[in-house]
C-alpha atoms as a PDB file:
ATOM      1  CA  UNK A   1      67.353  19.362  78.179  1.00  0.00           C
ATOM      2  CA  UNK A   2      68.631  15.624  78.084  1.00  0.00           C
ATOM      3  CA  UNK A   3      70.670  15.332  75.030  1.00  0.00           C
ATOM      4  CA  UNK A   4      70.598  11.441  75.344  1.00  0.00           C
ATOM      5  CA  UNK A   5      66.736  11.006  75.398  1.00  0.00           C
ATOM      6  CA  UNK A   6      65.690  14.077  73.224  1.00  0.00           C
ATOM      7  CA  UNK A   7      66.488  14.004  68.992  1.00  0.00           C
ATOM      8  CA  UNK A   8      68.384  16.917  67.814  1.00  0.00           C
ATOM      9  CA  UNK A   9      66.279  19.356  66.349  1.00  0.00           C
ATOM     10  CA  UNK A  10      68.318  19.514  63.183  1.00  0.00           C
ATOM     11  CA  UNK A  11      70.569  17.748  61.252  1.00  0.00           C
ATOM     12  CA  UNK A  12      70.448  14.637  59.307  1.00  0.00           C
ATOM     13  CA  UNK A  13      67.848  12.888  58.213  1.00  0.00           C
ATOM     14  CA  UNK A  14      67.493  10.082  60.448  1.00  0.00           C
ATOM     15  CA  UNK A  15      66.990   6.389  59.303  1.00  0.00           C
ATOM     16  CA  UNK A  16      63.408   5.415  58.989  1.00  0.00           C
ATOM     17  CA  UNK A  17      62.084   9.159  59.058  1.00  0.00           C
ATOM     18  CA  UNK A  18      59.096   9.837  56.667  1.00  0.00           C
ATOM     19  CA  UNK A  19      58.738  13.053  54.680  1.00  0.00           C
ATOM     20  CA  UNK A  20      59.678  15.240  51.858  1.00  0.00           C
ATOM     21  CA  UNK A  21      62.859  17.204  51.585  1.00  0.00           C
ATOM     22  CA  UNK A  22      62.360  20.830  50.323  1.00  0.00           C
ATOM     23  CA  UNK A  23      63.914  19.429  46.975  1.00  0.00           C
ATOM     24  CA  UNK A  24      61.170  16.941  46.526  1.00  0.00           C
ATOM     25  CA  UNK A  25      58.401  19.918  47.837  1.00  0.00           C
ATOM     26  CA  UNK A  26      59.640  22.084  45.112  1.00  0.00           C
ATOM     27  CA  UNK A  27      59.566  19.413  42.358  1.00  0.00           C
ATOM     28  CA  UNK A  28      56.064  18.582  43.296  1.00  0.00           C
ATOM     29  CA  UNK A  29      54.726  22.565  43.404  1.00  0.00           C
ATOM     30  CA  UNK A  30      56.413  22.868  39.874  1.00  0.00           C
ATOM     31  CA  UNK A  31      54.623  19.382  38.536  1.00  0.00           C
ATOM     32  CA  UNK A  32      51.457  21.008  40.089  1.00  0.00           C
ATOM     33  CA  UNK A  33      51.974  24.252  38.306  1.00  0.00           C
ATOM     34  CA  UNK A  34      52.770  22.988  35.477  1.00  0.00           C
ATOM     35  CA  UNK A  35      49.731  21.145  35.197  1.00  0.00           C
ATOM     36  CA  UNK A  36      47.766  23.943  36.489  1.00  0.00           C
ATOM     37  CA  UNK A  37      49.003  25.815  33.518  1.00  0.00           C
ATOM     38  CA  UNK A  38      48.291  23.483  30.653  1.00  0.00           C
ATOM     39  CA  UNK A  39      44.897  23.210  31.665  1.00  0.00           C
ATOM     40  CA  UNK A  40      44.466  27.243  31.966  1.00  0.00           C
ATOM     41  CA  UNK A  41      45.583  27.500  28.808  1.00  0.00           C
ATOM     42  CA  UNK A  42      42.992  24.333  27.316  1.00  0.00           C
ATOM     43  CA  UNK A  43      40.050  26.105  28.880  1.00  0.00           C
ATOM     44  CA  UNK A  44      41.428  29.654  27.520  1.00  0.00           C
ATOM     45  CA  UNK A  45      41.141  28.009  24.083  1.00  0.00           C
ATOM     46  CA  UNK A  46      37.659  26.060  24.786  1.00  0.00           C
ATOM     47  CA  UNK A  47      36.324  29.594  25.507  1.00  0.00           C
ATOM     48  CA  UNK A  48      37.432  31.091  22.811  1.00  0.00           C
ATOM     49  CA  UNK A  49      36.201  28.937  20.143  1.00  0.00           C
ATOM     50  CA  UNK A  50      32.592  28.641  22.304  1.00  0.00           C
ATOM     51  CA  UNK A  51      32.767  32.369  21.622  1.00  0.00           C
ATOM     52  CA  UNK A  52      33.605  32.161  17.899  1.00  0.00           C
ATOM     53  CA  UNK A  53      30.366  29.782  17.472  1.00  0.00           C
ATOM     54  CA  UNK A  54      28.257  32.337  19.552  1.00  0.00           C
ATOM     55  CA  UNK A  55      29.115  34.796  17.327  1.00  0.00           C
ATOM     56  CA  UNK A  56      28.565  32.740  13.638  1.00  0.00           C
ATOM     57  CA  UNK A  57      25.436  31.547  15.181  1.00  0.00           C
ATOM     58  CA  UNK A  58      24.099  35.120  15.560  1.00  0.00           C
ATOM     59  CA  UNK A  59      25.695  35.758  12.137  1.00  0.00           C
ATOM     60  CA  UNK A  60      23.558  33.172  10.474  1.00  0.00           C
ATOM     61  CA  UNK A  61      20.645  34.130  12.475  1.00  0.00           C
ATOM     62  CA  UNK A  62      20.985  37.864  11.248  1.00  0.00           C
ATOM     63  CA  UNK A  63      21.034  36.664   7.780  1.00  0.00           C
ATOM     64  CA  UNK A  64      18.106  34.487   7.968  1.00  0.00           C
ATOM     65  CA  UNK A  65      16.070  36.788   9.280  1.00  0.00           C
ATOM     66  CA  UNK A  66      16.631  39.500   6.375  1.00  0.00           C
ATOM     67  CA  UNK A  67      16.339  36.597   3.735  1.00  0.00           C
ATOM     68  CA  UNK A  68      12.920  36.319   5.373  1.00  0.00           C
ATOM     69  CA  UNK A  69      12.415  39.526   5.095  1.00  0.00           C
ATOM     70  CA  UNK A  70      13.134  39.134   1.234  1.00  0.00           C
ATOM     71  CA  UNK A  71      11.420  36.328   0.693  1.00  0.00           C
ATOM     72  CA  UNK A  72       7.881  38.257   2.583  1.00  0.00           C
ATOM     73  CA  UNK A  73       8.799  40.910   0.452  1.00  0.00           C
ATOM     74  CA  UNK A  74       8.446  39.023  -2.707  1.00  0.00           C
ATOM     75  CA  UNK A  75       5.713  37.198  -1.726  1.00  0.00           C
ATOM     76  CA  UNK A  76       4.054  40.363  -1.288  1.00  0.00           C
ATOM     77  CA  UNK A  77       1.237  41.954  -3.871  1.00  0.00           C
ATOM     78  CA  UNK A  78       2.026  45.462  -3.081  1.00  0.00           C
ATOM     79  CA  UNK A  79       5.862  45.072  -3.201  1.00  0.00           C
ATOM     80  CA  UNK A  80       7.080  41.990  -5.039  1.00  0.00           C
ATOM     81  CA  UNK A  81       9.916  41.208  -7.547  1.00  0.00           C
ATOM     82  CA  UNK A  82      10.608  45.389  -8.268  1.00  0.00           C
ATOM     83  CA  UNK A  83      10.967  46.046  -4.196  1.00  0.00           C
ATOM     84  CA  UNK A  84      14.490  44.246  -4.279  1.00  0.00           C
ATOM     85  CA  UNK A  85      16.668  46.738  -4.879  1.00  0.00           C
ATOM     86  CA  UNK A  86      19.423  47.992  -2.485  1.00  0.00           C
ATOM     87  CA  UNK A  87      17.625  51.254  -1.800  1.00  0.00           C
ATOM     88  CA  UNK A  88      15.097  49.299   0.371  1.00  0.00           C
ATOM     89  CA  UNK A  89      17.053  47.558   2.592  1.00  0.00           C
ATOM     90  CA  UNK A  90      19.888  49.541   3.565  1.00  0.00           C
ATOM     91  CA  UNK A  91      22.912  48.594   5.852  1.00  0.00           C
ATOM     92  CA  UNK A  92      22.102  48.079   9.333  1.00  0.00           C
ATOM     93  CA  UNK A  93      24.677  47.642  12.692  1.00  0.00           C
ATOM     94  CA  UNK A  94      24.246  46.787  15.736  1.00  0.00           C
ATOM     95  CA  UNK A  95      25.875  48.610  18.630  1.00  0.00           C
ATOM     96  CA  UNK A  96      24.541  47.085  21.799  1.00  0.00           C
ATOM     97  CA  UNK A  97      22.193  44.132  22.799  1.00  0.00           C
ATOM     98  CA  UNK A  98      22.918  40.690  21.277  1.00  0.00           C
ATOM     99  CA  UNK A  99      24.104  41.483  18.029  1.00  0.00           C
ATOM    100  CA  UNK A 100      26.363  44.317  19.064  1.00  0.00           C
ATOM    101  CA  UNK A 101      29.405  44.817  17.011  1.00  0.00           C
ATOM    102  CA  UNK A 102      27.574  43.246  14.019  1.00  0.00           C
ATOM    103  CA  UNK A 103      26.575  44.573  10.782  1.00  0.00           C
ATOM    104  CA  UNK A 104      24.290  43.300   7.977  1.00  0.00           C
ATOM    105  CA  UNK A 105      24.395  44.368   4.096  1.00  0.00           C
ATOM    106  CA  UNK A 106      22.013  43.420   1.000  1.00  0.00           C
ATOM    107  CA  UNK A 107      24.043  43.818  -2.330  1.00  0.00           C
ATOM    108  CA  UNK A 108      21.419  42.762  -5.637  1.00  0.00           C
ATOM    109  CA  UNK A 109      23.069  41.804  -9.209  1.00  0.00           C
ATOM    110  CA  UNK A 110      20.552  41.447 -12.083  1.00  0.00           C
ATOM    111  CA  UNK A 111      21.443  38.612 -14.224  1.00  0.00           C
ATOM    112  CA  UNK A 112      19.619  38.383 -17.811  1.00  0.00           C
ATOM    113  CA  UNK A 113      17.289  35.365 -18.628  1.00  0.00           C
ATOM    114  CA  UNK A 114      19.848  32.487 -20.121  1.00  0.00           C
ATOM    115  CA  UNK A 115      22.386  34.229 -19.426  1.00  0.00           C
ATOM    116  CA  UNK A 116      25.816  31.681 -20.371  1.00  0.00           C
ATOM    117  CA  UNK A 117      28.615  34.005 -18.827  1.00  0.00           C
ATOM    118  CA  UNK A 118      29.383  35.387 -15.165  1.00  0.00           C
ATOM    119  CA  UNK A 119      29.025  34.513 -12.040  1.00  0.00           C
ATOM    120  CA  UNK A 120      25.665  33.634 -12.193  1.00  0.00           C
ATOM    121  CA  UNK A 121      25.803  31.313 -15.393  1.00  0.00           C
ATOM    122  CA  UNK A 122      23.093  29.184 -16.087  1.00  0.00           C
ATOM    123  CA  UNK A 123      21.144  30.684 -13.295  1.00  0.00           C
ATOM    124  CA  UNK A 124      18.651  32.153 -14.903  1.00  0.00           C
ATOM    125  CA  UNK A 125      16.356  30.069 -16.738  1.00  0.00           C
ATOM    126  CA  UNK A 126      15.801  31.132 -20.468  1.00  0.00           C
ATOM    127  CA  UNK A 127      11.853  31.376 -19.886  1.00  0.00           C
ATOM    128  CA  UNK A 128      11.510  34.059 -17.300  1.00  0.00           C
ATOM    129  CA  UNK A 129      12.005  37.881 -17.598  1.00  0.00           C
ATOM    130  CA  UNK A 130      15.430  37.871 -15.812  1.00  0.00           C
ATOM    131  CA  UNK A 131      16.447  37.385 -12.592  1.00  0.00           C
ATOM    132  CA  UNK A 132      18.085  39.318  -9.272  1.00  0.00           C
ATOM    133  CA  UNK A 133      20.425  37.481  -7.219  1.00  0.00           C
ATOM    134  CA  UNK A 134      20.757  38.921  -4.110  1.00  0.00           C
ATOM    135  CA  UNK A 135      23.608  38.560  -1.428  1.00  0.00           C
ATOM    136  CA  UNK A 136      23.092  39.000   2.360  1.00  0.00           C
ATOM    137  CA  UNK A 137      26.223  39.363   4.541  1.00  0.00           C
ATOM    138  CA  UNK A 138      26.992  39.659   8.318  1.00  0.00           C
ATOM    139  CA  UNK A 139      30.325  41.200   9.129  1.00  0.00           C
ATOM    140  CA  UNK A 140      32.179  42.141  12.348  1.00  0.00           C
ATOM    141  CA  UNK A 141      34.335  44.848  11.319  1.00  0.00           C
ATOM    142  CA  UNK A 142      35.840  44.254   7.964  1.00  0.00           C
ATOM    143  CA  UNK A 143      35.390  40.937   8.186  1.00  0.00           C
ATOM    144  CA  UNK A 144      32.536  38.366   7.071  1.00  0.00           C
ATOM    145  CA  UNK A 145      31.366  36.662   9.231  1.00  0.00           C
ATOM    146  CA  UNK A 146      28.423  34.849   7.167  1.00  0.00           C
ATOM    147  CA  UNK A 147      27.332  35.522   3.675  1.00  0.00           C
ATOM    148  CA  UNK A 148      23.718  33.913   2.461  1.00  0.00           C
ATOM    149  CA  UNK A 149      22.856  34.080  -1.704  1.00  0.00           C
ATOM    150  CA  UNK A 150      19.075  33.837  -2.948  1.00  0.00           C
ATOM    151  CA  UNK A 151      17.960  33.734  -6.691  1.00  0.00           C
ATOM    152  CA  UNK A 152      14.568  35.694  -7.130  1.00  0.00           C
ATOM    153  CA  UNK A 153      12.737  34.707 -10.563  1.00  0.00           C
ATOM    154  CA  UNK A 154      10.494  37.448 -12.713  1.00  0.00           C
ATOM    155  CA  UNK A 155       8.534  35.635 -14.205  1.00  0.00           C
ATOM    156  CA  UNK A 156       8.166  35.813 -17.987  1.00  0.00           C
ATOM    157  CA  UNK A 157       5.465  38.939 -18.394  1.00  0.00           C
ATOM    158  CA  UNK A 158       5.077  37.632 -22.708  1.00  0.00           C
END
């Protein structure tokens, strides 16, 4: 080998040379990482919350349907305003499919005709027979996920 034509193959950067030292390769990987990271985390977040939505939307859409069901119920001849009771919709839950995890209730209060006091205050108008109020919720667990509240009328029966 001909030390006075060939470079040495290490040592000192030379004037002129172009690259990175292994300082400036390690700042960059970190920099990169770091980055890398925040956005992990962003999209961890983003999913999360597009799961929280997924489930409230099937919460509200369980507790439509059984208001639906409420509503047909009243509607109905052969059933009407003396079917809502709790006996005849009892709790339901969902294990698998869509809705798994899920769980639906029906809780009824009566409240008398002009009634002035209680939750339901003023509710009720004064020329009916009294009224049910009746409370649909969707829970996950212990927790309630969505809660829907209809006000069924009897009419006055004079």
């Amino acid at each position: 080998r001909d030390r006075a034509r060939d470079p040495p193959l290490a040592g000192p950067r030379m004037r002129g040379a172009r690259g990175f030292s292994l300082l400036e390769a390690a700042f960059a990987v970190a920099l990169v990482a770091a980055i890398v990271m925040a956005l992990m985390v962003g999209l961890n977040s983003a999913s999360r919350r597009f799961g929280e939505r997924l489930q409230l939307e099937d919460a509200i859409a369980l507790a439509r349907d059984q208001a639906e069901q409420l509503l047909s119920d009243r509607r109905n001849p052969a059933r009407s305003y003396a079917y809502l009771v709790a006996a005849n919709y009892p709790a339901q839950a969902w294990t698998s499919g869509a809705y798994a995890g899920l769980s639906r209730t029906v809780a009824f209060t009566s409240v008398a005709a002009g009634a002035t006091g209680g939750a339901y205050a003023g509710s009720c108008p004064a020329s009916t027979s009294g009224c049910r109020v009746a409370v649909v919720t969707v829970s996950r667990g212990a927790t309630s996920v969505a809660t829907l509240t209809l006000l069924f009328v009897q009419p006055f029966t004079g």
